[in-house]
Protein backbone atom coordinates (compact mmCIF):
# COMPACT_ATOMS: atom_id res chain seq x y z
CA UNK A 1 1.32 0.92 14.37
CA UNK A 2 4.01 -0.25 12.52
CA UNK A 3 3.09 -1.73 8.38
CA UNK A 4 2.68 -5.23 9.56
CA UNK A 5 -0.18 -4.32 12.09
CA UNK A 6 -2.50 -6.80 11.38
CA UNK A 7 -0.22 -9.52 11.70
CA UNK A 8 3.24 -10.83 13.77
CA UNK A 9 5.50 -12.72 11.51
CA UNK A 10 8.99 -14.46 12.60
CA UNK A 11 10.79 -16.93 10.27
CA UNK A 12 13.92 -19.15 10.66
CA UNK A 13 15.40 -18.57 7.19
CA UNK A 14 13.82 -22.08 5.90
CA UNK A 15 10.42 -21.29 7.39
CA UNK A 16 8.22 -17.90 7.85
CA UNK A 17 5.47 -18.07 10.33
CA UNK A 18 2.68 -15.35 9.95
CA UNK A 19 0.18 -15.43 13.20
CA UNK A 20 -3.02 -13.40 12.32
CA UNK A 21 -3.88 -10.42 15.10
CA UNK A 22 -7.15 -7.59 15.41
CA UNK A 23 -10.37 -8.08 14.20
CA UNK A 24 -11.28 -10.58 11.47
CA UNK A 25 -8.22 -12.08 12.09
CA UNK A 26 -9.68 -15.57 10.89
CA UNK A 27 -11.05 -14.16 7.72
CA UNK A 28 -8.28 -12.53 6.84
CA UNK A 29 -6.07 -15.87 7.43
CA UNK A 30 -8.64 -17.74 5.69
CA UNK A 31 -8.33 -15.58 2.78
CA UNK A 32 -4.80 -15.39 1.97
CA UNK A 33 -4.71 -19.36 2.68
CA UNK A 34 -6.82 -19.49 -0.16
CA UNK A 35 -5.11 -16.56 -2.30
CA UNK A 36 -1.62 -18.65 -2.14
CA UNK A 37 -2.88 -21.70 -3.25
CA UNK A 38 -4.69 -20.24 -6.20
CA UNK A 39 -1.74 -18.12 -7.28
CA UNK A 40 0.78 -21.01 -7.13
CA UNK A 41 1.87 -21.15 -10.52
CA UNK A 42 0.62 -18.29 -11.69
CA UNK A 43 1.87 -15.14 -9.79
CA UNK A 44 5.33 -15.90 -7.98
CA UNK A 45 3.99 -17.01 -4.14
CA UNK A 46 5.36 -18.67 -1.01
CA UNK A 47 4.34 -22.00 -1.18
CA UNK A 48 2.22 -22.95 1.88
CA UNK A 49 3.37 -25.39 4.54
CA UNK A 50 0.56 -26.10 6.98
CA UNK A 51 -2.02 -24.04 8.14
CA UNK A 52 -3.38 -23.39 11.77
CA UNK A 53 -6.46 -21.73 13.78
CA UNK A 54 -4.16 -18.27 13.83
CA UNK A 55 -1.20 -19.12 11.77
CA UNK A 56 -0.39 -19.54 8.41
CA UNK A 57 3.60 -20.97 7.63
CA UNK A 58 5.34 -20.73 4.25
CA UNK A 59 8.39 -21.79 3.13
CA UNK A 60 10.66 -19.03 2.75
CA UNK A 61 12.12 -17.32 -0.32
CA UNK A 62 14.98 -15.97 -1.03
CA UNK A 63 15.64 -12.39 -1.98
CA UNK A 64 15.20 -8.51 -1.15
CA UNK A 65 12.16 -6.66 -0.07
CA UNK A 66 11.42 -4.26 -2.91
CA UNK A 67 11.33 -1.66 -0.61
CA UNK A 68 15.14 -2.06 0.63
CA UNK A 69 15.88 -2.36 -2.96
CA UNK A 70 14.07 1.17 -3.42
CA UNK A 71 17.44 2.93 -1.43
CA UNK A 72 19.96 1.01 -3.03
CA UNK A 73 19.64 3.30 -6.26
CA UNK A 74 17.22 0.75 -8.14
CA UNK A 75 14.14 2.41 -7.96
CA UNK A 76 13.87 1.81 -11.38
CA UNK A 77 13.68 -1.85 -11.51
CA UNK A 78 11.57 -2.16 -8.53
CA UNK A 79 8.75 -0.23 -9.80
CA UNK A 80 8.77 -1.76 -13.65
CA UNK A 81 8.62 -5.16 -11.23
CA UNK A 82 5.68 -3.79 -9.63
CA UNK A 83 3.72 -2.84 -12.71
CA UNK A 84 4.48 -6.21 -14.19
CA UNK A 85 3.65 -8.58 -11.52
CA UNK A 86 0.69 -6.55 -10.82
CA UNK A 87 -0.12 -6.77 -14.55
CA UNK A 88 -0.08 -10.17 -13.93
CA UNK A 89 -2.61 -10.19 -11.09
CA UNK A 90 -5.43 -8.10 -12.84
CA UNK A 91 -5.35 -10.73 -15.60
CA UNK A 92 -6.79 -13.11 -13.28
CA UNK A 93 -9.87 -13.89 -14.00
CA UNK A 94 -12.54 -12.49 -11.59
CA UNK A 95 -16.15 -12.12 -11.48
CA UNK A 96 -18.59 -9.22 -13.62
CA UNK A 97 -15.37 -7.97 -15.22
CA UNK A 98 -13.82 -7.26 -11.95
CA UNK A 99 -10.18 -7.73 -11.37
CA UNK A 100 -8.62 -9.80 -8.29
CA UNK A 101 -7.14 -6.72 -6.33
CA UNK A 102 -4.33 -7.82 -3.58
CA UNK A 103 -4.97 -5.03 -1.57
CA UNK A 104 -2.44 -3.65 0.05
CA UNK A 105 -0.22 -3.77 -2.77
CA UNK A 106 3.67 -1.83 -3.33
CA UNK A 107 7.12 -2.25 -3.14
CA UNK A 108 6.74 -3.40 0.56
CA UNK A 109 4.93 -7.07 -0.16
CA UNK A 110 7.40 -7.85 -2.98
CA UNK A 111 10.40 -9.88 -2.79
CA UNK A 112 12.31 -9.29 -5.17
CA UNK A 113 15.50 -10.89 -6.99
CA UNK A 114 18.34 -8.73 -6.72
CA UNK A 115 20.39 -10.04 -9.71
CA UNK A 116 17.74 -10.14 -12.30
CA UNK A 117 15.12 -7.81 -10.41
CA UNK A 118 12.25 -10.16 -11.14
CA UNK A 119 9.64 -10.97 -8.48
CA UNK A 120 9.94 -13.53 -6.78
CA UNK A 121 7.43 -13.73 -4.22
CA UNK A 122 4.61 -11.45 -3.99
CA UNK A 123 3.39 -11.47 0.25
CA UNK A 124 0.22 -10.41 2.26
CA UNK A 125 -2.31 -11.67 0.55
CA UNK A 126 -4.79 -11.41 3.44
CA UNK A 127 -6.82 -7.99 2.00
CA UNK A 128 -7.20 -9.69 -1.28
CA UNK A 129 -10.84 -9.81 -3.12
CA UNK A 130 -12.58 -8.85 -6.48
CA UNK A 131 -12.53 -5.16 -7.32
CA UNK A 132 -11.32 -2.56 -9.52
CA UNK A 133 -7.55 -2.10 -10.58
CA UNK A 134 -7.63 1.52 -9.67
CA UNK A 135 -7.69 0.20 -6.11
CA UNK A 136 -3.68 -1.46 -6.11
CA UNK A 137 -2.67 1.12 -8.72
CA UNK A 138 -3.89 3.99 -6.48
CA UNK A 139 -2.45 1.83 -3.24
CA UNK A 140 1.33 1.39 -4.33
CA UNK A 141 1.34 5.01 -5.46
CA UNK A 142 0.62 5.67 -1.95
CA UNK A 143 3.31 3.43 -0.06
CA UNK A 144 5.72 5.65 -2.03
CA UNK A 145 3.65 8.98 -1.82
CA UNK A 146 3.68 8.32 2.17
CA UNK A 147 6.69 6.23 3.15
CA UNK A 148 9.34 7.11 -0.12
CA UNK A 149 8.20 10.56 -1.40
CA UNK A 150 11.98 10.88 -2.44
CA UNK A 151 11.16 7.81 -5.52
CA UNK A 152 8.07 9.37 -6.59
CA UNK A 153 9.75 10.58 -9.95
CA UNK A 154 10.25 6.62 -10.03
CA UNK A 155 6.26 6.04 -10.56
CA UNK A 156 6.19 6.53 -14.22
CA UNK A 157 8.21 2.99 -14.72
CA UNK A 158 5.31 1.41 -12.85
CA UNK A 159 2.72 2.60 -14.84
CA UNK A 160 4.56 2.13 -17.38
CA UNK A 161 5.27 -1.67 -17.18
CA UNK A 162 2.23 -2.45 -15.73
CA UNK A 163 0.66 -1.64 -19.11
CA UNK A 164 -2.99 -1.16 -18.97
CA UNK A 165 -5.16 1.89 -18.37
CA UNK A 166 -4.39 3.64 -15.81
CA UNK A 167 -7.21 6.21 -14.48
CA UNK A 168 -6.57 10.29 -14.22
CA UNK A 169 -5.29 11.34 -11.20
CA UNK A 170 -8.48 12.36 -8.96
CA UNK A 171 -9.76 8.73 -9.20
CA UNK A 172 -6.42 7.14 -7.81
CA UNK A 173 -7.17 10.01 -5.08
CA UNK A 174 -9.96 9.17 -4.81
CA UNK A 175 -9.65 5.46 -4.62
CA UNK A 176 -6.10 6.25 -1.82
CA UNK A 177 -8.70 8.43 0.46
CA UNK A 178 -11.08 5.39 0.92
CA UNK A 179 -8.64 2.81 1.50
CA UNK A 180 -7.47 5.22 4.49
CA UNK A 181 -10.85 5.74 5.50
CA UNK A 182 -11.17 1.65 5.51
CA UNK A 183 -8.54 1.44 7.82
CA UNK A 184 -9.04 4.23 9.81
CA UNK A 185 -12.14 2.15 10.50
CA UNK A 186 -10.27 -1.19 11.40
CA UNK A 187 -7.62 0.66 13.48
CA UNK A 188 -10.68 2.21 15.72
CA UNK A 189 -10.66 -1.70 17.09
CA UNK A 190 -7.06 -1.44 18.22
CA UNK A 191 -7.13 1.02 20.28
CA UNK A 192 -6.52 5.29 20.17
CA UNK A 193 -2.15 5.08 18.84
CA UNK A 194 -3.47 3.39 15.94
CA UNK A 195 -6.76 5.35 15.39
CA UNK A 196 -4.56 8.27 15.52
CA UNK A 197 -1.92 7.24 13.24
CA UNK A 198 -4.71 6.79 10.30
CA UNK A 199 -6.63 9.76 11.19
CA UNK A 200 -2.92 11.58 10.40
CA UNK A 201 -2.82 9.41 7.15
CA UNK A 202 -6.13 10.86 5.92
CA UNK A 203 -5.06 14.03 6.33
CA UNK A 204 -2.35 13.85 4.80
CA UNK A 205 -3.27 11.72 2.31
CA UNK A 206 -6.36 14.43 1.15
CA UNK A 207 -3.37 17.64 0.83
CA UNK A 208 -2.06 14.94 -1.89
CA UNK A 209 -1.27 16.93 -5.25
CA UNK A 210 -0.81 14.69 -8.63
């Protein structure tokens, strides 16, 4: 399965259409529908242009996926973008001194600008819900740990900029290993490729060294 697997999306460079696919596919529409329009304003966000059964369409915005950024020597300013906009999320307010956690949060969902290296959309809101930070810090360590192991020396400036504690390395383990596990689960609904895939991500995910 390639990173979008839970979802097909196709824009026209005015629009992007994102059409919801797998289990809890209404849910999960349903909840970034909501997580856009309460983070307009607040957190740099597509804006929302209508809303169907199994689609959601935003306008688009302009800029570079901070993962393309990440191999044009700016690893740097992509991950002190991370750490603040993610700063920026946590102090959401949230229930029983939770934090709003996006969920599948790194380098990949941000768009960023690539004059002043800002953010200026943060995407894929769809996983989003009230937990602890450890679970987005842990989460964009891992997009680079797994899919740009040759930025890791890069990490510091996220941690860094993002500013607030950030826990010892066997909870962010710890926290990486169940969010595999998680989707290991919801894969198991889409068939044996993608089963596999995340039964190879575990793995490799528990040989992790800090």
């Amino acid at each position: 399965m390639r990173h979008g697997y839970t979802n097909s999306t196709f824009g026209d460079g005015a629009l992007v259409v994102k059409c919801y696919l797998g289990p809890g596919a209404a849910e999960r529409l349903e909840t970034e529908r909501k997580m856009l329009r309460r983070m307009r304003g607040r957190v740099p966000v597509p804006a929302v242009q209508s809303v169907s059964d199994t689609s959601l369409t935003t306008r688009f915005v302009a800029g570079i996926h901070g993962q393309d950024l990440l191999d044009e020597g700016l690893a740097k300013e992509v991950m002190t973008a991370c750490g603040r906009t993610l700063a920026a999320i946590h102090a959401m307010p949230a229930a029983r001194g939770r934090v709003l956690v996006h969920g599948d949060y790194g380098p990949n969902n941000l768009i960023i600008d690539p004059m002043t290296h800002e953010t200026a959309a943060v995407l894929d809101w769809e996983w989003a819900h009230r937990g602890e930070p450890v679970e987005d810090l842990a989460w964009c360590e891992w997009i680079i740990k797994t899919h740009h192991p040759e930025h890791e020396q890069a990490l510091p400036y996220f941690f860094e900029s993002y500013g607030g504690p950030v826990p010892e390395w066997p909870e962010r383990h710890a926290a990486m290993l169940e969010r595999c596990r998680a989707l290991l689960a919801f894969a198991a609904g889409w068939g044996p490729e993608g089963e596999e895939l995340w039964r190879e991500r575990v793995a490799a995910t528990a040989a992790f060294t800090g």
